[in-house]
Protein backbone atom coordinates (compact mmCIF):
# COMPACT_ATOMS: atom_id res chain seq x y z
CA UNK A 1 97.67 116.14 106.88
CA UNK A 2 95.47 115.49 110.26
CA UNK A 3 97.45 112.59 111.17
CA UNK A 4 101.38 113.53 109.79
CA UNK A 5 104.03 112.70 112.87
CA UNK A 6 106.44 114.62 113.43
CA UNK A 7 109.92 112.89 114.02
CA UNK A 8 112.30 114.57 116.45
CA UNK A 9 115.19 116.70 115.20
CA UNK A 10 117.57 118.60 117.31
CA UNK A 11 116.84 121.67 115.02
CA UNK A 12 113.78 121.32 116.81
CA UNK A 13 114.62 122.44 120.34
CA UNK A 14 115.30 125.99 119.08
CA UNK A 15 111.72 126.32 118.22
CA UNK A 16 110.22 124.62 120.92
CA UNK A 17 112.44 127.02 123.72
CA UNK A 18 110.63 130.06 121.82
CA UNK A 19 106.83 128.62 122.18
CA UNK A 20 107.48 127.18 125.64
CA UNK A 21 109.02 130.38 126.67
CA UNK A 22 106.28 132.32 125.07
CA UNK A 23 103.61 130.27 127.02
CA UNK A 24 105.63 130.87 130.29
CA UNK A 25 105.76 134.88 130.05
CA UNK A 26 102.73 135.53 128.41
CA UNK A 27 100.52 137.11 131.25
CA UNK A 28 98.01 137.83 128.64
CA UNK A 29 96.71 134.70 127.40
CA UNK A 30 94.36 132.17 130.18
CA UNK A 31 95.43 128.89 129.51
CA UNK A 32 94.88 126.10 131.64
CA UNK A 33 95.00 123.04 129.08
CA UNK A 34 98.16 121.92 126.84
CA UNK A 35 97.72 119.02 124.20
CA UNK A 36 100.93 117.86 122.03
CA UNK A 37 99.98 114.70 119.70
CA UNK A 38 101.91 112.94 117.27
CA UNK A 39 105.08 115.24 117.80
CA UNK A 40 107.91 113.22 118.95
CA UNK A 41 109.64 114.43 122.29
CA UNK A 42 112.73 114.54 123.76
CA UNK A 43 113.68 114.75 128.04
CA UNK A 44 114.78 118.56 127.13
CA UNK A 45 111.38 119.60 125.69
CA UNK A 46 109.52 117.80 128.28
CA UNK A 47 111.60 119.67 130.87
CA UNK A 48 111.06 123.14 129.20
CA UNK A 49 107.21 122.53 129.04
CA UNK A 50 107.49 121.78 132.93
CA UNK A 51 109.30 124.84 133.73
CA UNK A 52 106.46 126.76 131.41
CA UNK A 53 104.00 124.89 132.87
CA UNK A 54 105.17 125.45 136.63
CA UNK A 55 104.06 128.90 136.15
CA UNK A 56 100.46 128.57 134.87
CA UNK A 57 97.31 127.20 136.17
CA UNK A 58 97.21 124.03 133.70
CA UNK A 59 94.94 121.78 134.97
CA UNK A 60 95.21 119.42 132.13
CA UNK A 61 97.73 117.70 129.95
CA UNK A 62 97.48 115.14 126.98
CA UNK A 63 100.43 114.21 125.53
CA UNK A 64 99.54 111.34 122.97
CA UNK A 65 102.10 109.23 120.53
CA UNK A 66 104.94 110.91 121.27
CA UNK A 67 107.61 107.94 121.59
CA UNK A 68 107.99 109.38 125.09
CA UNK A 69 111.31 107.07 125.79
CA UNK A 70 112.69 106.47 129.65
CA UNK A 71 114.13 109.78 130.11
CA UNK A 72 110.83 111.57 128.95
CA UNK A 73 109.12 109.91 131.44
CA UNK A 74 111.66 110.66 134.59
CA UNK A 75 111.49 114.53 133.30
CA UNK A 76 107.48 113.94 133.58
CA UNK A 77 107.96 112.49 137.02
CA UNK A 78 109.96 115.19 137.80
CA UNK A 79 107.51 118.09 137.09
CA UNK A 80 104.91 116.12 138.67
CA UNK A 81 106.86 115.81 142.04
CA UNK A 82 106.96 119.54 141.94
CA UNK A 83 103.06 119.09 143.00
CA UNK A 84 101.57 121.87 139.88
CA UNK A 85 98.00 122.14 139.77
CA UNK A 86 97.61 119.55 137.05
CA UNK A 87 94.09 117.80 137.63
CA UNK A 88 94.18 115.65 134.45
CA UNK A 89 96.98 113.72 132.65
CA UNK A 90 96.37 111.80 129.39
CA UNK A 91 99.30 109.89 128.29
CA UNK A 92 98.42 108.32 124.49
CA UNK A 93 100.08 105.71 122.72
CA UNK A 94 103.56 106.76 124.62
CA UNK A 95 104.67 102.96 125.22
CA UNK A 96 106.49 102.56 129.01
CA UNK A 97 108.71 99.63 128.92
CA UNK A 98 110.77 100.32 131.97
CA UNK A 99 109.60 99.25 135.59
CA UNK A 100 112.19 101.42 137.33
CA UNK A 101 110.75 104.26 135.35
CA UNK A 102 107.34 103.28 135.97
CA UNK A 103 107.42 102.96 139.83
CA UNK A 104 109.08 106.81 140.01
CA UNK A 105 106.12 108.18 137.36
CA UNK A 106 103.14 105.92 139.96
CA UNK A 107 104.83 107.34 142.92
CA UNK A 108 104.90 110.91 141.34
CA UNK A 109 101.14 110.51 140.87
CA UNK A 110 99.65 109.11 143.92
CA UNK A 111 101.88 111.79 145.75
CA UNK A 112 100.39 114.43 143.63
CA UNK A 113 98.30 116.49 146.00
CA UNK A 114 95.29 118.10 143.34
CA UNK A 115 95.85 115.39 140.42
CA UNK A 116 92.41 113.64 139.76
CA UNK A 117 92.65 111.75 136.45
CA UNK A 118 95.22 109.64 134.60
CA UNK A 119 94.63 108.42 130.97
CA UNK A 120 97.69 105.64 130.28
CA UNK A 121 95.59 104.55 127.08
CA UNK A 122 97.68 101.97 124.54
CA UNK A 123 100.76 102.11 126.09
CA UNK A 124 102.05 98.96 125.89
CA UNK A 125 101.28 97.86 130.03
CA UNK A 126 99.68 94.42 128.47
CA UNK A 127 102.85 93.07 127.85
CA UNK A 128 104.85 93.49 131.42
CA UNK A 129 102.83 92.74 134.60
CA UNK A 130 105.63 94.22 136.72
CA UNK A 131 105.13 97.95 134.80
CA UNK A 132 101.43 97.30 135.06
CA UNK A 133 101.33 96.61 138.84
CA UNK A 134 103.19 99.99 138.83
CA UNK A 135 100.72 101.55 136.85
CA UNK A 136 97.68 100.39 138.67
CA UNK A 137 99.03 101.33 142.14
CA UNK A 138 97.99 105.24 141.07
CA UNK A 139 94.73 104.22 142.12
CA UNK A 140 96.01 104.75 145.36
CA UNK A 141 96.64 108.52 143.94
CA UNK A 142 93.83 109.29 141.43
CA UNK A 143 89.87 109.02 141.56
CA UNK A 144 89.93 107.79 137.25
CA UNK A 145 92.33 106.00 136.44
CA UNK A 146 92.13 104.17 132.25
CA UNK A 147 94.03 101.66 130.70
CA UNK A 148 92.13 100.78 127.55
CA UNK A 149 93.66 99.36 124.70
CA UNK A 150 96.86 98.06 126.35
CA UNK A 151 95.90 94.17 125.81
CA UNK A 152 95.79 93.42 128.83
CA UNK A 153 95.41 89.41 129.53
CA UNK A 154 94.41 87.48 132.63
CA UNK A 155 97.73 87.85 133.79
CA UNK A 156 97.63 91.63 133.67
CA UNK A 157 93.48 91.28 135.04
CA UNK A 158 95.00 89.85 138.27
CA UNK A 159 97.31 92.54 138.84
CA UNK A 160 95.07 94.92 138.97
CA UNK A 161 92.45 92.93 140.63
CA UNK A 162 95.47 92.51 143.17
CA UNK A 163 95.55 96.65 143.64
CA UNK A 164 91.64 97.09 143.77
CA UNK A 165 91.57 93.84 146.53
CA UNK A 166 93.48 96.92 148.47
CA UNK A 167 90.21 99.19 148.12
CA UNK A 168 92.65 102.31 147.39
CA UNK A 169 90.11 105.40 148.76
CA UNK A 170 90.92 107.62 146.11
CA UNK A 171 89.63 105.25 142.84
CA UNK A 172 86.33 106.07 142.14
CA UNK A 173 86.08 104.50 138.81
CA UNK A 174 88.55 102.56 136.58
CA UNK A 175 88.25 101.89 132.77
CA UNK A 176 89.88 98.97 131.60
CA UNK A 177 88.03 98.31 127.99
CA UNK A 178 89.32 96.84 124.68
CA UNK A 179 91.68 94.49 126.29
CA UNK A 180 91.64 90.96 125.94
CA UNK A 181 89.93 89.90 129.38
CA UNK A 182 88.14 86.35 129.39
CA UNK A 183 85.81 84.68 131.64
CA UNK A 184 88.92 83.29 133.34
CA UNK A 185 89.88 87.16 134.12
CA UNK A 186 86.82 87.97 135.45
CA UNK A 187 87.68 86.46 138.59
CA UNK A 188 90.44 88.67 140.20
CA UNK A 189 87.96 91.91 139.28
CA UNK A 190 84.98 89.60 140.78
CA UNK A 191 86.92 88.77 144.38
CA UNK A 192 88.29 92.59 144.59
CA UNK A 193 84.70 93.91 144.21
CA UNK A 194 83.63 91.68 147.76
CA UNK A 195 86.57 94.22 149.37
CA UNK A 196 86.31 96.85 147.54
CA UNK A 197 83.78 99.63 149.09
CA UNK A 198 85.27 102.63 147.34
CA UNK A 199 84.96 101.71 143.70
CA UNK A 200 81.65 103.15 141.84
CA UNK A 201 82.02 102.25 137.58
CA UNK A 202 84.32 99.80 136.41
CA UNK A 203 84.21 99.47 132.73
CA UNK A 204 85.36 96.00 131.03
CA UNK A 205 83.45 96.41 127.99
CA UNK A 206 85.11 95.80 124.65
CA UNK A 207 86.85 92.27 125.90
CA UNK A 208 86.50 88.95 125.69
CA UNK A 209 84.12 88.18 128.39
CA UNK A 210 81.15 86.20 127.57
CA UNK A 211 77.77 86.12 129.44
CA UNK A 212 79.31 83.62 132.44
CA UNK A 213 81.78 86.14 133.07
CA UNK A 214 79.14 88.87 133.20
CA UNK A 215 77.46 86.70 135.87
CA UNK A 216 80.24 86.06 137.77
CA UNK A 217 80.56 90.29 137.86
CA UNK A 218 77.26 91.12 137.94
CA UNK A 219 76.93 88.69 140.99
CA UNK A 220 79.99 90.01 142.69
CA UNK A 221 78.89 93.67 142.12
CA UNK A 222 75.22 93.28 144.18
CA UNK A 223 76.84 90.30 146.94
């Protein structure tokens, strides 16, 4: 069906050298955009599809629930510090629980020199303000940066407020909807808009903010 996952098996890797390696020689066929969901990967795979990808124009890839594990994510780093012409990276339900692991990936991104937007949707960042700080500092790096459904508290709000108090030139717009944001997280967003004079759309909908909070926003967006 639509939604079967694939689980990882090394019999795999066979199969996935012959499509990457296809993709990497085959002069005939324009891609520039490579989605992979619910297939689990392994560090090898993700390195072959950076060495096929190192050779093509792909301007976007979405890799989404994947169980990308700490290795994945350091072979991801790794292409991305080879500076490809990836423009958009969508990361899906691929849970980063290591802060070592995600201060290489953020430093990867904000070094990238053409990479635009990065999707790190329901992956877990609620739950560890020291990966989320990590996270949120590509906004020094990317123009879009989204972190919906990662249940992100007021704990996790002032983090990012923290990053955005910054005014990081490249963030032009940050999504940060179906969290679980109060009035009392309104606050950090609300002081980082008075400093703030590169931000355009922030998106909050889809938390727990009630009309004071909206005030409190709407007040600090027009100051």
């Amino acid at each position: 069906s639509q939604h079967q996952f694939i689980s990882w098996h090394s019999s795999l890797l066979p199969k996935w050298r012959c499509a990457l390696k296809e993709l990497q020689i085959n002069s005939s066929r324009n891609v520039n955009m490579v989605r992979i969901k619910r297939v689990q990967l392994v560090s090898n795979v993700v390195d072959l599809l950076g060495n096929a990808m190192s050779t093509k124009n792909i301007v976007q890839l979405t890799l989404a629930r994947n169980r990308l594990d700490r290795q994945c994510y350091h072979s991801l780093s790794k292409f991305l510090e080879k500076k490809s012409p990836l423009v958009i990276l969508e990361l899906e339900e691929n849970t980063i629980n290591d802060v070592a692991c995600a201060q290489r990936f953020s430093e990867a991104v904000v070094a990238h020199p053409s990479l635009e937007k990065l999707v790190v949707d329901n992956c877990g960042l609620g739950s560890n303000t020291q990966i989320l700080s990590a996270i949120a500092s590509t906004m020094n790096g990317v123009s879009v940066l989204s972190l919906n459904w990662n249940e992100i508290g007021s704990d996790g709000a002032a983090v990012i407020g923290n990053v955005l108090s910054t005014n990081p030139s490249a963030l032009k717009t940050l999504h940060v909807k179906f969290n679980e944001i109060d009035d009392g997280g309104v606050t950090p967003f609300a002081e980082a808009l008075g400093s703030n004079t590169n931000l355009r759309d922030l998106y909050l909908t889809q938390n727990d903010i009630t009309k004071v909070g909206e005030s409190v926003l709407r007040k600090a967006a027009f100051n």
